[in-house]
Protein backbone atom coordinates (compact mmCIF):
# COMPACT_ATOMS: atom_id res chain seq x y z
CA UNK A 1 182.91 44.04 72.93
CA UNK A 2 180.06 42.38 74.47
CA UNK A 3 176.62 41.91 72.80
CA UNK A 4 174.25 40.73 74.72
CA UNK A 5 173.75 42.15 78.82
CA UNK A 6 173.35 39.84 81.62
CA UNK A 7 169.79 38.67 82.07
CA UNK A 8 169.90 35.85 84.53
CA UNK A 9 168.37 38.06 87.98
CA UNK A 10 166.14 40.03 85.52
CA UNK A 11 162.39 40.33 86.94
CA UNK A 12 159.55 40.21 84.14
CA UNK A 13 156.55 42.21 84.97
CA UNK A 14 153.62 41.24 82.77
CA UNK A 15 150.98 43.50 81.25
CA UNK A 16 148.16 41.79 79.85
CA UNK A 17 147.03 43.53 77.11
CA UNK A 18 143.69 43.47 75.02
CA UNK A 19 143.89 42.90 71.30
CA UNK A 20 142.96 45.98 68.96
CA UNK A 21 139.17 45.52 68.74
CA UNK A 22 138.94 45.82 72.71
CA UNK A 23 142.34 48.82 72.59
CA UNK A 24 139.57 51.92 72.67
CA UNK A 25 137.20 50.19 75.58
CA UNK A 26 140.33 50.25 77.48
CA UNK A 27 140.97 53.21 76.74
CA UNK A 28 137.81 54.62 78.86
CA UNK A 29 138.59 52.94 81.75
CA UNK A 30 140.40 54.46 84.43
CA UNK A 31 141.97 53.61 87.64
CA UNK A 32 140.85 55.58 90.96
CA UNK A 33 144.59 56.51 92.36
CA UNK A 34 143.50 58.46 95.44
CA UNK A 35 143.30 55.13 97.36
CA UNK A 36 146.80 54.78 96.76
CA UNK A 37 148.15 57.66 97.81
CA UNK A 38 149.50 57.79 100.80
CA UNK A 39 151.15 61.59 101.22
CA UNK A 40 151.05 64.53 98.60
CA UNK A 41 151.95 68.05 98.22
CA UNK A 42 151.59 70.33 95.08
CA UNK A 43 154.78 72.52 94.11
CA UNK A 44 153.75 75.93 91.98
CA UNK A 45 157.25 76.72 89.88
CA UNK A 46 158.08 80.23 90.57
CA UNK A 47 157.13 82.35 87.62
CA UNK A 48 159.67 85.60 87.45
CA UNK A 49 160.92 87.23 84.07
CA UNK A 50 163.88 84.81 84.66
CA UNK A 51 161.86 81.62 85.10
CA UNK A 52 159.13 81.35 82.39
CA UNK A 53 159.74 77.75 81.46
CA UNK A 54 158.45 76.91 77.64
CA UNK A 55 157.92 73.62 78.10
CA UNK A 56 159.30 70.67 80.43
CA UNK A 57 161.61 68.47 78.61
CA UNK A 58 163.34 66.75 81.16
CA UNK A 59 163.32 66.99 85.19
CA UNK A 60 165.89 65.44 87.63
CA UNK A 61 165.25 66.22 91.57
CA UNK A 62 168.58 65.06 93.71
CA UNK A 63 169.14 66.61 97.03
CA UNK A 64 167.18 69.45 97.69
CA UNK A 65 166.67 70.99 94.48
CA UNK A 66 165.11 70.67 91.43
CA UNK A 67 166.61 70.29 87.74
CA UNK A 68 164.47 71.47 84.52
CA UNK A 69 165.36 71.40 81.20
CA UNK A 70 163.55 73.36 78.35
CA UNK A 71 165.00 72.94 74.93
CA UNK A 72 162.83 75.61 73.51
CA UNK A 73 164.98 78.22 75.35
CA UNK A 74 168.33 75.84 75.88
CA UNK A 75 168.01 76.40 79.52
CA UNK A 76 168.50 74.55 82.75
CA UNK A 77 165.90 75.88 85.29
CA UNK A 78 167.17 75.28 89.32
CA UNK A 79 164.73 75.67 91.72
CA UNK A 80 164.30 74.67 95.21
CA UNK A 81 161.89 71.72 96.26
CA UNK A 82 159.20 73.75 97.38
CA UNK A 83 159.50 75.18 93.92
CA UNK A 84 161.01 78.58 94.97
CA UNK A 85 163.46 79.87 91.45
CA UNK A 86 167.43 79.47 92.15
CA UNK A 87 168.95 80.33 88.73
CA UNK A 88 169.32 78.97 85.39
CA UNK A 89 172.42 78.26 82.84
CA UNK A 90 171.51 79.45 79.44
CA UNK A 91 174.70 79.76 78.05
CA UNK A 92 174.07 79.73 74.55
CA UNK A 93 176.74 80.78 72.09
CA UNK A 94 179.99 79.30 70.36
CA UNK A 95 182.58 80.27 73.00
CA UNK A 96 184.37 78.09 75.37
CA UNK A 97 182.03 78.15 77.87
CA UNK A 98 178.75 78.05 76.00
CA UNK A 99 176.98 75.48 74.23
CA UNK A 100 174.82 75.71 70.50
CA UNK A 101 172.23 74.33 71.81
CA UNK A 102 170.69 71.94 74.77
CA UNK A 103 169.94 68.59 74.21
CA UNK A 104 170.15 66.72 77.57
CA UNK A 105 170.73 66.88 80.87
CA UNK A 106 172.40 64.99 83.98
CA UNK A 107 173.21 65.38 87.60
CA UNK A 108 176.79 62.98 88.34
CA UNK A 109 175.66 61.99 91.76
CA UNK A 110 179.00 60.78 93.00
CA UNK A 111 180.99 64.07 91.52
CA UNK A 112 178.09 66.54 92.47
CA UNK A 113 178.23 68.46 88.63
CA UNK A 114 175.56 69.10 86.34
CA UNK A 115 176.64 67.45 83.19
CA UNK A 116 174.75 69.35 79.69
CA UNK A 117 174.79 67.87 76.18
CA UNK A 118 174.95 70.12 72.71
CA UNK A 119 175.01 67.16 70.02
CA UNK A 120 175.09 70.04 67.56
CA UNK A 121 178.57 70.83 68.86
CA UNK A 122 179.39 67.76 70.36
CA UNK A 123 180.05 69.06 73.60
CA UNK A 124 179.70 67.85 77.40
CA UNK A 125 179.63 71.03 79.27
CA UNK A 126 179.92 70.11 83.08
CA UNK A 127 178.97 72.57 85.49
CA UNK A 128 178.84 72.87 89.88
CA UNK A 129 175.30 72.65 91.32
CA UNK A 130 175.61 76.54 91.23
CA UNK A 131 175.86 76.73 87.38
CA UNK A 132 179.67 77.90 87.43
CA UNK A 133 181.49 76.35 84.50
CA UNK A 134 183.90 73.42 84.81
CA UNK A 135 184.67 72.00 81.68
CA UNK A 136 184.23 70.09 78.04
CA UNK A 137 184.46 67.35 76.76
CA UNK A 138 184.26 66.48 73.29
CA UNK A 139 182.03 63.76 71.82
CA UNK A 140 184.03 61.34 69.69
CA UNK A 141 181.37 59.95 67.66
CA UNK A 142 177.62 60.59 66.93
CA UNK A 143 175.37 59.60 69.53
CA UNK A 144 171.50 60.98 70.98
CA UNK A 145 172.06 60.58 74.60
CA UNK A 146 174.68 60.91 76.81
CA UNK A 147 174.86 59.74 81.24
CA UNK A 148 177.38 59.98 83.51
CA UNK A 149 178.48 56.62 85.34
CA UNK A 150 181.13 56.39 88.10
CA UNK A 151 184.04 56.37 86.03
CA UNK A 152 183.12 58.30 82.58
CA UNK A 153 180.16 58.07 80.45
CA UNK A 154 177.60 55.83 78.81
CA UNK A 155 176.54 56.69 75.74
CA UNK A 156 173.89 56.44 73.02
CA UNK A 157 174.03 55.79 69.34
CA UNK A 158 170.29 55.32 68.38
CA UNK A 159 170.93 53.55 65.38
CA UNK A 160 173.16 56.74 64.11
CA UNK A 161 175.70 55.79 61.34
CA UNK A 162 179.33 56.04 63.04
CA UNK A 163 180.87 53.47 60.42
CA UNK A 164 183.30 56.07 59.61
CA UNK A 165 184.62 55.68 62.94
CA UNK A 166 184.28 51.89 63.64
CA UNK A 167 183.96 48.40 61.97
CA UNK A 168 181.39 47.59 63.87
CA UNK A 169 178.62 49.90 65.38
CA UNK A 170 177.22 49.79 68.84
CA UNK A 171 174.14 51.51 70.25
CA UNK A 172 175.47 51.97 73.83
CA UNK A 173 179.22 52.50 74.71
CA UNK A 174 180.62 52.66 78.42
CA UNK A 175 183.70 55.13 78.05
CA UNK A 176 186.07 56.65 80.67
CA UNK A 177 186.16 59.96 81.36
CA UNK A 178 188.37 61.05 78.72
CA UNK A 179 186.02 59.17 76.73
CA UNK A 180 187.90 56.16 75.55
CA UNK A 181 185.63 53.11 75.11
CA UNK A 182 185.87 50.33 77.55
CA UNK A 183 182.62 48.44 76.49
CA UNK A 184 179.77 48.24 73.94
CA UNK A 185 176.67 46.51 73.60
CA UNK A 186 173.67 45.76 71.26
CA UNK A 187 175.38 45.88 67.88
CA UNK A 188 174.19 47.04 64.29
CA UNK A 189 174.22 47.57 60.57
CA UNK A 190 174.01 51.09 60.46
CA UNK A 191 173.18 50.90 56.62
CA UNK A 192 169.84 48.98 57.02
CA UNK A 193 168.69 52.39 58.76
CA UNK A 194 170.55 55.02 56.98
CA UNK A 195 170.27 56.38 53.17
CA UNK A 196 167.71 57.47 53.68
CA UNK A 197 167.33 57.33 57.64
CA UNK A 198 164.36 54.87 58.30
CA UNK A 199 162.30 57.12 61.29
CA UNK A 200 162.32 54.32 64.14
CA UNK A 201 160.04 55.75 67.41
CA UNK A 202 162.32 56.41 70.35
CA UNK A 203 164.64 53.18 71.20
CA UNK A 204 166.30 54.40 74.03
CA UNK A 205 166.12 57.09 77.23
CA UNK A 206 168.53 57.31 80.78
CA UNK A 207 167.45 57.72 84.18
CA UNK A 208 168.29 57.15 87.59
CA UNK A 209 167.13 55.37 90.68
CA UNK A 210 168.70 56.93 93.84
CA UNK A 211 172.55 57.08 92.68
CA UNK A 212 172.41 54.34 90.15
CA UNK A 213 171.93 54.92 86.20
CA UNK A 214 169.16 53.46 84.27
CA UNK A 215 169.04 52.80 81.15
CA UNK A 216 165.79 51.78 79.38
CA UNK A 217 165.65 50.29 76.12
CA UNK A 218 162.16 50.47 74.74
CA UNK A 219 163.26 48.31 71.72
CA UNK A 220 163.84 45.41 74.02
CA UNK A 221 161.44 47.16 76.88
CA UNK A 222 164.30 46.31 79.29
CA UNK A 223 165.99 48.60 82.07
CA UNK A 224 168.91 48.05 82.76
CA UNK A 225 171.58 49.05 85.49
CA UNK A 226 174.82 50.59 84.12
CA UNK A 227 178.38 50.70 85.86
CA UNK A 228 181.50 51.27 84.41
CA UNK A 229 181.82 46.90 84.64
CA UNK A 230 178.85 46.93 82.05
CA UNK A 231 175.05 46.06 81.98
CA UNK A 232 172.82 44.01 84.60
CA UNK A 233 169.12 43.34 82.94
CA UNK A 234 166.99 44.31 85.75
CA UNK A 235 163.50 44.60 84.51
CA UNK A 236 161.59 43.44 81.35
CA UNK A 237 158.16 44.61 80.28
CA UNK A 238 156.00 41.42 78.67
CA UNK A 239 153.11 42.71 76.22
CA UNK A 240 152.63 39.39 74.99
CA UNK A 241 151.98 38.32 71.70
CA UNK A 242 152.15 42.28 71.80
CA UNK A 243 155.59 42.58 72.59
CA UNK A 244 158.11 44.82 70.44
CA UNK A 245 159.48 41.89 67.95
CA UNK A 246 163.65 43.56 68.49
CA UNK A 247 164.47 40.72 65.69
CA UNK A 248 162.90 42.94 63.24
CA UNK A 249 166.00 45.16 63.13
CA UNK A 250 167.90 42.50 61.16
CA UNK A 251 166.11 43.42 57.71
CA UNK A 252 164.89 46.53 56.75
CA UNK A 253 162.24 45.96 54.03
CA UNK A 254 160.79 44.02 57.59
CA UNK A 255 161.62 46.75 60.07
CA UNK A 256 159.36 49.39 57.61
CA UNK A 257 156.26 46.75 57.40
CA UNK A 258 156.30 46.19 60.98
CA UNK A 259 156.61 49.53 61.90
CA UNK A 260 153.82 50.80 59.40
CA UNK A 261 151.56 48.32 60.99
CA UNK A 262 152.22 48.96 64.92
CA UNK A 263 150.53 46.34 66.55
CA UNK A 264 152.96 46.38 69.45
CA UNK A 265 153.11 48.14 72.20
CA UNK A 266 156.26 50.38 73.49
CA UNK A 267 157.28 52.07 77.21
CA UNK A 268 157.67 55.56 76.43
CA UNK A 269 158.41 56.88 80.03
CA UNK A 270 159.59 55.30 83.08
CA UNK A 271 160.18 56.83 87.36
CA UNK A 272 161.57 54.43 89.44
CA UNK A 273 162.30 54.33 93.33
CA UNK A 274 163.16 51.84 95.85
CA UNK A 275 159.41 50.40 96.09
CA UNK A 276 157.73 51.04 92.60
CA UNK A 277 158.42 51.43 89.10
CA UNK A 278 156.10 54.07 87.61
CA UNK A 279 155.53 53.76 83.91
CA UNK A 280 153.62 54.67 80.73
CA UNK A 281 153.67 53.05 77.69
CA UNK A 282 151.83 52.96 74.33
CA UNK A 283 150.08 50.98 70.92
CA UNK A 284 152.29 52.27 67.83
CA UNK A 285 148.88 51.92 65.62
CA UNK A 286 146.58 53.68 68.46
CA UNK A 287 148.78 56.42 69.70
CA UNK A 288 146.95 57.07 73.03
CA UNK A 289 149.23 56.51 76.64
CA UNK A 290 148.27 53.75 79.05
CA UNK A 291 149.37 54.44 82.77
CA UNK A 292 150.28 52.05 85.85
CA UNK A 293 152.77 51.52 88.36
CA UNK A 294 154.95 47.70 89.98
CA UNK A 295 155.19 47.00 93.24
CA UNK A 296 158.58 45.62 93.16
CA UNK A 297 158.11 44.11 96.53
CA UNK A 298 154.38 42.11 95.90
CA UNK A 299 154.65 42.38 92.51
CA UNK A 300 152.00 43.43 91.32
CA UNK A 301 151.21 45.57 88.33
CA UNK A 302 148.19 48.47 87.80
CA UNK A 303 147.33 50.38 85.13
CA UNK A 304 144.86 51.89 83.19
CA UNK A 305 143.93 54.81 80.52
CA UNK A 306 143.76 57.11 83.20
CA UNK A 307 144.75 57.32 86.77
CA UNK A 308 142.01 59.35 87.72
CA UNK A 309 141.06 61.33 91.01
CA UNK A 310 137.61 60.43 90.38
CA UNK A 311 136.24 63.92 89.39
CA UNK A 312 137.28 63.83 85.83
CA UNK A 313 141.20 64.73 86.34
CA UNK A 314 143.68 61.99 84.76
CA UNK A 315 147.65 62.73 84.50
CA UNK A 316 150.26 60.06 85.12
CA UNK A 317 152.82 60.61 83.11
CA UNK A 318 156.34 59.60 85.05
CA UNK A 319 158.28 62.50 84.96
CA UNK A 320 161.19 61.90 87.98
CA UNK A 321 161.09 60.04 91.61
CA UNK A 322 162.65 61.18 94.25
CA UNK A 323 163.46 59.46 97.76
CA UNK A 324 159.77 58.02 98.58
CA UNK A 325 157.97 60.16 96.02
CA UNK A 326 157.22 59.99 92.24
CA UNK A 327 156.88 63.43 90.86
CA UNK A 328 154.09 64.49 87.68
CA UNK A 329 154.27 67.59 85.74
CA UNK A 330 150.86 69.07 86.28
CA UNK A 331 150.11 71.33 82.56
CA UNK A 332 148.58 74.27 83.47
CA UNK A 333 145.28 74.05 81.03
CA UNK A 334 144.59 70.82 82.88
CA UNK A 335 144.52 72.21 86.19
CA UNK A 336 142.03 74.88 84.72
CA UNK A 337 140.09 72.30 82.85
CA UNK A 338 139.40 70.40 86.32
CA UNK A 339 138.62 73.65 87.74
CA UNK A 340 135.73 74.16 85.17
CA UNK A 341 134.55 70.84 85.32
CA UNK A 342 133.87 70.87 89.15
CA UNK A 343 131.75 73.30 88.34
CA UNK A 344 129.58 70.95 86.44
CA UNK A 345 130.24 68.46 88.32
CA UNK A 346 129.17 70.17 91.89
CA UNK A 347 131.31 67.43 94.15
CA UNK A 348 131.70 67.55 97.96
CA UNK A 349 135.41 69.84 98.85
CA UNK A 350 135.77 67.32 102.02
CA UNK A 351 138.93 65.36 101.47
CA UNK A 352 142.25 66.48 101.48
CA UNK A 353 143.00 65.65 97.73
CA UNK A 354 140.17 67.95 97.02
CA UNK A 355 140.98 70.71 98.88
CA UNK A 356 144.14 71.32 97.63
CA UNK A 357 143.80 70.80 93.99
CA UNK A 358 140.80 73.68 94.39
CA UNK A 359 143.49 75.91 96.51
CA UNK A 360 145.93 75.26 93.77
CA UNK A 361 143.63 75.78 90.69
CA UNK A 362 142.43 78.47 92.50
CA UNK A 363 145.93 80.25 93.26
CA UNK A 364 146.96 79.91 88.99
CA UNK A 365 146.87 81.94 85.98
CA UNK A 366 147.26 80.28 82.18
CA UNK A 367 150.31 82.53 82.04
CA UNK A 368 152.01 80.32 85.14
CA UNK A 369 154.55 77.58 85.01
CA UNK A 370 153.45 73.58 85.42
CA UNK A 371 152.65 72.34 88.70
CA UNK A 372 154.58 69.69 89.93
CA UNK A 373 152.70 66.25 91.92
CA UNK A 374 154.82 65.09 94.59
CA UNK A 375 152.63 61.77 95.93
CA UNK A 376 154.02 58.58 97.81
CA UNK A 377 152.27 55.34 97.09
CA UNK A 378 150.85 52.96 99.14
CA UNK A 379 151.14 48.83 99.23
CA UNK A 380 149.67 47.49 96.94
């Protein structure tokens, strides 16, 4: 088993952070996106009785459709990209075909399935991009998150306890498809978290970028590139003397102090396509979200406590990319807070931007779905 991923073409993007007493100053200050923005278009999710969505857990756009999962109601919304509702798979139940509940969600790219995760069963459920049932697999051990790679599966421990089941734990495995391991990385003592469970914040998440599989590590703030032949280090976030100390997992009476006092900061959510990496991250003591976006071919970093429209609407938060685009959830009450504030505010309706986020506030109810943001950057 191998421990430690190849670094050696790994890109470090700096962010030059301010130290505690400057955090809330920062804070304030936001960064005027519409300069970047090169093309946009606003996508209203079709509300029906079949496609009230409670909340947006996780989306995935590949082809020309849209993926949405909602764990309040287990389901997997479909809709097309100009937001029109396909269907949905809410199979809940304890059959063969139906899952206790739904944890996670990927599209394999190469095989064309949906692939759905109940850890409560420990089931992968895969599906056709029309939501017909194809199979299960069962999950061999106890993991958090689960991706499809060209040959099987990669999955995610979290710092879970699977001695029972191995020597030595891992926190990510590379399996075939029958899910037999073929390689693991990052290694652990499962007892310096467990009995009780020490509450880490969230270590790990999967994405993709075009076809290939991401995985980011916000312990190590690292993303890495995962094929069935193992890891490649692609891109490392530097905070600084601010940086997420990972040798802190070695001792727990450590782990809990360092933790407790949070002066680090941690990526939380990350979009990537072929020119930028879009990306949000955090202070453990000052829980607010900072914003920004890498140019991977100048690059150059932005970010900021806001990107801001410049009439008092901030969002940012990287919820997919697709081809060109990087794609925001839009919440409904912030929509109709910008609507209100206008108001006040009295600016000039004369360019684009501002015409159709007053047609869009202007065509919604509280009782809709999200908004999506589909925008294409700039250089920068």
């Amino acid at each position: 088993m191998e421990t430690v991923p190849d670094g050696s073409r790994m890109t470090v993007i700096k962010i030059n952070m301010p130290g505690m007493d400057d955090l809330e100053e920062n804070l304030l200050r936001q960064a005027d996106i519409l300069p970047m923005i090169d093309t946009f278009r606003f996508v209203k999710l079709e509300l029906t009785d079949e496609s009230l969505i409670g909340e947006i857990d996780k989306l995935d756009v590949f082809e020309d459709r849209m993926y949405i999962m909602d764990m309040m109601t287990s389901s997997l919304f479909v809709f097309d990209v100009n937001g029109k509702y396909l269907f949905k798979i809410n199979n809940v139940g304890q059959g063969p075909q139906e899952y206790i509940q739904l944890d996670f969600f990927d599209i394999d790219r190469k095989n064309k399935q949906l692939v759905l995760t109940d850890l409560m069963g420990y089931w992968i459920m895969r599906y056709d991009m029309n939501g017909k049932f194809i199979s299960r697999t069962k999950i061999p051990f106890w993991v958090e998150w689960v991706a499809p790679i060209d040959t099987g599966y990669s999955l995610y421990a979290n710092y879970r306890d699977n001695s029972n089941k191995f020597k030595q734990d891992y926190n990510l495995y590379i399996t075939d498809s029958l899910m037999h391991i073929r390689k693991a990385f990052f290694p652990y003592n499962s007892s310096i978290y467990n009995n009780p469970r020490l509450k880490l914040p969230p270590t790990g998440i999967y994405y993709y970028c075009g076809d290939s599989c991401r995985f980011l590590s916000r312990s190590y703030n690292t993303i890495y590139s995962i094929t069935s032949e193992g890891l490649q280090a692609l891109f490392k976030f530097d905070f600084g003397k601010f940086t997420f100390n990972s040798e802190k997992f070695n001792n727990r009476n450590e782990l809990e102090k360092y933790l407790e006092g949070g002066n680090y900061y941690q990526l939380n959510c990350i979009a990537e396509n072929k020119n930028f990496i879009h990306f949000s991250f955090y202070n453990a003591a000052f829980p607010f979200y900072f914003f920004g976006f890498y140019s991977k071919s100048t690059g150059n970093v932005i970010f900021s406590g806001s990107l801001s429209d410049g009439t008092g609407f901030g969002g940012g938060y990287p919820a997919a990319a697709f081809d060109d685009y990087h794609v925001t959830e839009l919440k409904i009450d912030e929509l109709l807070s910008w609507k209100e504030g206008i108001k006040t505010i009295k600016p000039k309706i004369e360019n684009d931007w501002m015409k159709e986020m007053k047609k869009i506030t202007d065509s919604i109810t509280e009782d809709d779905n999200s908004v999506l943001l589909f925008y294409k950057l700039k250089p920068f």
